[in-house]
Protein backbone atom coordinates (compact mmCIF):
# COMPACT_ATOMS: atom_id res chain seq x y z
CA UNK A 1 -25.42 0.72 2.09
CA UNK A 2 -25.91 -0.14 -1.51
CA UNK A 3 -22.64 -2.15 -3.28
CA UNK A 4 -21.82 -1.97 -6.62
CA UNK A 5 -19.67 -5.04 -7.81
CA UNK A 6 -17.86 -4.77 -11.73
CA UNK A 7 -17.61 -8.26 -13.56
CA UNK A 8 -13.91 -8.22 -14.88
CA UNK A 9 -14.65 -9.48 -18.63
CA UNK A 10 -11.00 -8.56 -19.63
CA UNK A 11 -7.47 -10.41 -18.47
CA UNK A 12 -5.96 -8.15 -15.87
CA UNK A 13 -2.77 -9.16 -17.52
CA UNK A 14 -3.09 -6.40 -20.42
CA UNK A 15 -3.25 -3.58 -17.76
CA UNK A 16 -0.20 -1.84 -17.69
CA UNK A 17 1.90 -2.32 -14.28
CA UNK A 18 3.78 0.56 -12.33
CA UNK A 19 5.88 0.20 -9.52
CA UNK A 20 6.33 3.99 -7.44
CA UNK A 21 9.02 3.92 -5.02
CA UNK A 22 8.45 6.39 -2.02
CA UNK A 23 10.85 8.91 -0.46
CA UNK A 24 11.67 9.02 3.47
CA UNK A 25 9.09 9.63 5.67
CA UNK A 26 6.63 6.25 4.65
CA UNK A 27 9.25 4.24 7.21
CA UNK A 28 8.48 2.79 10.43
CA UNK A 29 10.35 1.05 13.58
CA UNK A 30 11.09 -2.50 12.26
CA UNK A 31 9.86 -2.05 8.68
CA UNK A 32 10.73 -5.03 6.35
CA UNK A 33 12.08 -7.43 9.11
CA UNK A 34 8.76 -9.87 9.05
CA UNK A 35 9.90 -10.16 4.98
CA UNK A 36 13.38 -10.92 5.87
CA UNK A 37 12.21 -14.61 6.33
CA UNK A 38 11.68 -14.59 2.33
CA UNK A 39 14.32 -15.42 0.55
CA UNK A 40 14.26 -13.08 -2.34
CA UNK A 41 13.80 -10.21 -0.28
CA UNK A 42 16.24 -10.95 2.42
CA UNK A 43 19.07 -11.81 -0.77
CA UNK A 44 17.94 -8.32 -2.22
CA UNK A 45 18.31 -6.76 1.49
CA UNK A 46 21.54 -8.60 2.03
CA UNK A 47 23.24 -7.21 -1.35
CA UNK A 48 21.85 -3.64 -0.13
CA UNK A 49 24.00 -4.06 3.64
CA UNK A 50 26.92 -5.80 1.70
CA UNK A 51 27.60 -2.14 -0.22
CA UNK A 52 26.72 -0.07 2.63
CA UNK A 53 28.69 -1.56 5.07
CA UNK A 54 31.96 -1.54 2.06
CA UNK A 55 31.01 2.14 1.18
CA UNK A 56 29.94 3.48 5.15
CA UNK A 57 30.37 0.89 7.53
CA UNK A 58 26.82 0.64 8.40
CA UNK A 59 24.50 -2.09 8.60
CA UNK A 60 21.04 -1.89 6.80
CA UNK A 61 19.99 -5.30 7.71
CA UNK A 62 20.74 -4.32 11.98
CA UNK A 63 19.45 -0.83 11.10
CA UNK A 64 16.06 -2.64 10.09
CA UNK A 65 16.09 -4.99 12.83
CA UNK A 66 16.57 -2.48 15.38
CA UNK A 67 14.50 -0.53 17.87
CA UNK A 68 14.67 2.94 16.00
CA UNK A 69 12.39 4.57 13.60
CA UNK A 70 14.98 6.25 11.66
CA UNK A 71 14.12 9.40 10.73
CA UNK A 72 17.74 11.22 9.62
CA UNK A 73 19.25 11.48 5.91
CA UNK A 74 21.86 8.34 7.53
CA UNK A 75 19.52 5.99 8.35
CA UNK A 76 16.61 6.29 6.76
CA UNK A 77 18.00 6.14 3.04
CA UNK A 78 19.87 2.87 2.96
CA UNK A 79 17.37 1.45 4.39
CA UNK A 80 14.15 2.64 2.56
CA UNK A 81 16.36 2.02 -0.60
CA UNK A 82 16.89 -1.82 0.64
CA UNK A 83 13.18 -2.50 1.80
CA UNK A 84 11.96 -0.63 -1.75
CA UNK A 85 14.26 -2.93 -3.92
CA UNK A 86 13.43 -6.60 -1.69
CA UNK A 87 9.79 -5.62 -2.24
CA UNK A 88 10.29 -5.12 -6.01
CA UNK A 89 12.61 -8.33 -5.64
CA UNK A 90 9.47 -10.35 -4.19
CA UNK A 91 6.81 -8.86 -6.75
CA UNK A 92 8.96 -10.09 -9.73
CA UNK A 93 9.64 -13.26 -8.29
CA UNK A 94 6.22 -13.68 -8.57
CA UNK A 95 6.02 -13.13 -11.90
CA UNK A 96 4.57 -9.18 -11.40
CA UNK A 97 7.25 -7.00 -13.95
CA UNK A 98 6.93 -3.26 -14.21
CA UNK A 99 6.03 -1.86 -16.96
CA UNK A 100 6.67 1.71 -15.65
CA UNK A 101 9.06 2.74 -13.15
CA UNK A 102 9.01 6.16 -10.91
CA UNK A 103 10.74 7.56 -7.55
CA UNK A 104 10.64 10.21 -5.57
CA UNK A 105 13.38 11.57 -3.68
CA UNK A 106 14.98 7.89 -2.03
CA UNK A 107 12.61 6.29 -4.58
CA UNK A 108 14.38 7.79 -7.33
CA UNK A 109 17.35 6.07 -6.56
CA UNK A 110 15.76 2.70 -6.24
CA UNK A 111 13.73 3.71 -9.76
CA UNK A 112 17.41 3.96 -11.44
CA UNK A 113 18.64 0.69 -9.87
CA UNK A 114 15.07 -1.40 -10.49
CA UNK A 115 15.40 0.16 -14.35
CA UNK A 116 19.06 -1.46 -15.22
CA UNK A 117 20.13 2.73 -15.28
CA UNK A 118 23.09 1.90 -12.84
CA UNK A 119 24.53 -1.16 -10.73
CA UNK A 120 23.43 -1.16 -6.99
CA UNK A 121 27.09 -0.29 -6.14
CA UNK A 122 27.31 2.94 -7.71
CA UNK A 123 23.28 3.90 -6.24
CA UNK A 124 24.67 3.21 -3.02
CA UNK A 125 27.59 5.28 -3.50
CA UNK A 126 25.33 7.93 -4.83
CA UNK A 127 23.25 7.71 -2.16
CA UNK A 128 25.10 7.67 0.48
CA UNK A 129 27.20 10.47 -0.58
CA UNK A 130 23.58 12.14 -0.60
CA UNK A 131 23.09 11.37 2.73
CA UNK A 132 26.33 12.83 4.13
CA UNK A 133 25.42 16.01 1.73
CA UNK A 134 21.69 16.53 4.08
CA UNK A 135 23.59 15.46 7.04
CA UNK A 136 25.26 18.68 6.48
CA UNK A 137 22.46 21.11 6.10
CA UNK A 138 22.37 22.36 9.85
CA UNK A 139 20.25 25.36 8.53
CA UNK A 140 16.34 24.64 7.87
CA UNK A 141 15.15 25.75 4.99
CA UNK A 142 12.17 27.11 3.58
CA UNK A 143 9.65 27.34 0.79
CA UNK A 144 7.86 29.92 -0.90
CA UNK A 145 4.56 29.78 -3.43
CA UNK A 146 3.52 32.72 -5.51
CA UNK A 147 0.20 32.67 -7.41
CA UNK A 148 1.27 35.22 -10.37
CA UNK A 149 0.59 34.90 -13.89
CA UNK A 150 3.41 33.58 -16.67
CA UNK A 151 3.77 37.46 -17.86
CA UNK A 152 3.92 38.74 -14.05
């Protein structure tokens, strides 16, 4: 197998620098709790459980730590919200600043908090009022596509 390797004869520091926060469904039994040992991440995870557990009486930091995968609107929110912001936490701590910021779905709530848009108290209130709103879909829905053209 033949290898091509690039000489970088620029500074990667003039590249433009995005950070893309994920909706639910990326999460996974345990996720975050080896980075809980660093500081900046666990402080970032800690201010995440502090509003959760004023606004819902839940516990992101246990939720992590625990044995489930969380897969429900409840769960899987706060946490994926706490995780995205202690990993953004870490990156600028080292010194890595976005200069673009973009969610989808959970991520856009961590894109508005990362981007100085609102405080972390009212995302989490947001949120979780979001989560209580899917919570209460009991009916699945459904999705249609239609190939037709702009005058059709």
């Amino acid at each position: 197998m033949e290898m091509t390797v690039y000489k970088i004869t620029k500074p990667l520091t003039k590249r433009k620098t995005a950070f893309v926060f994920s909706g639910i469904g990326a999460q996974w039994k345990k996720m975050g709790t080896g980075l809980l040992e660093a500081d900046v991440f666990q402080k970032a995870v800690e201010k995440c459980d502090r509003e959760f557990r004023r606004i819902a009486g839940i516990s992101v930091t246990e939720m992590l730590s625990g044995e489930t995968v969380h897969s429900q609107s409840v769960t899987a929110n706060p946490c994926m919200l706490a995780v995205q912001l202690g990993l953004a936490a870490m990156l600028e701590q080292r010194g890595i600043r976005p200069d673009g910021i973009i969610g989808h779905s959970t991520g856009e709530f961590a894109a508005t908090c990362l981007s100085g848009v609102l405080p972390l108290e009212t995302i989490c209130e947001i949120l979780w009022q979001h989560c209580l709103l899917m919570k209460g879909i009991t009916t699945p829905g459904a999705m249609a596509h239609l190939s037709v053209s702009e005058e059709q």
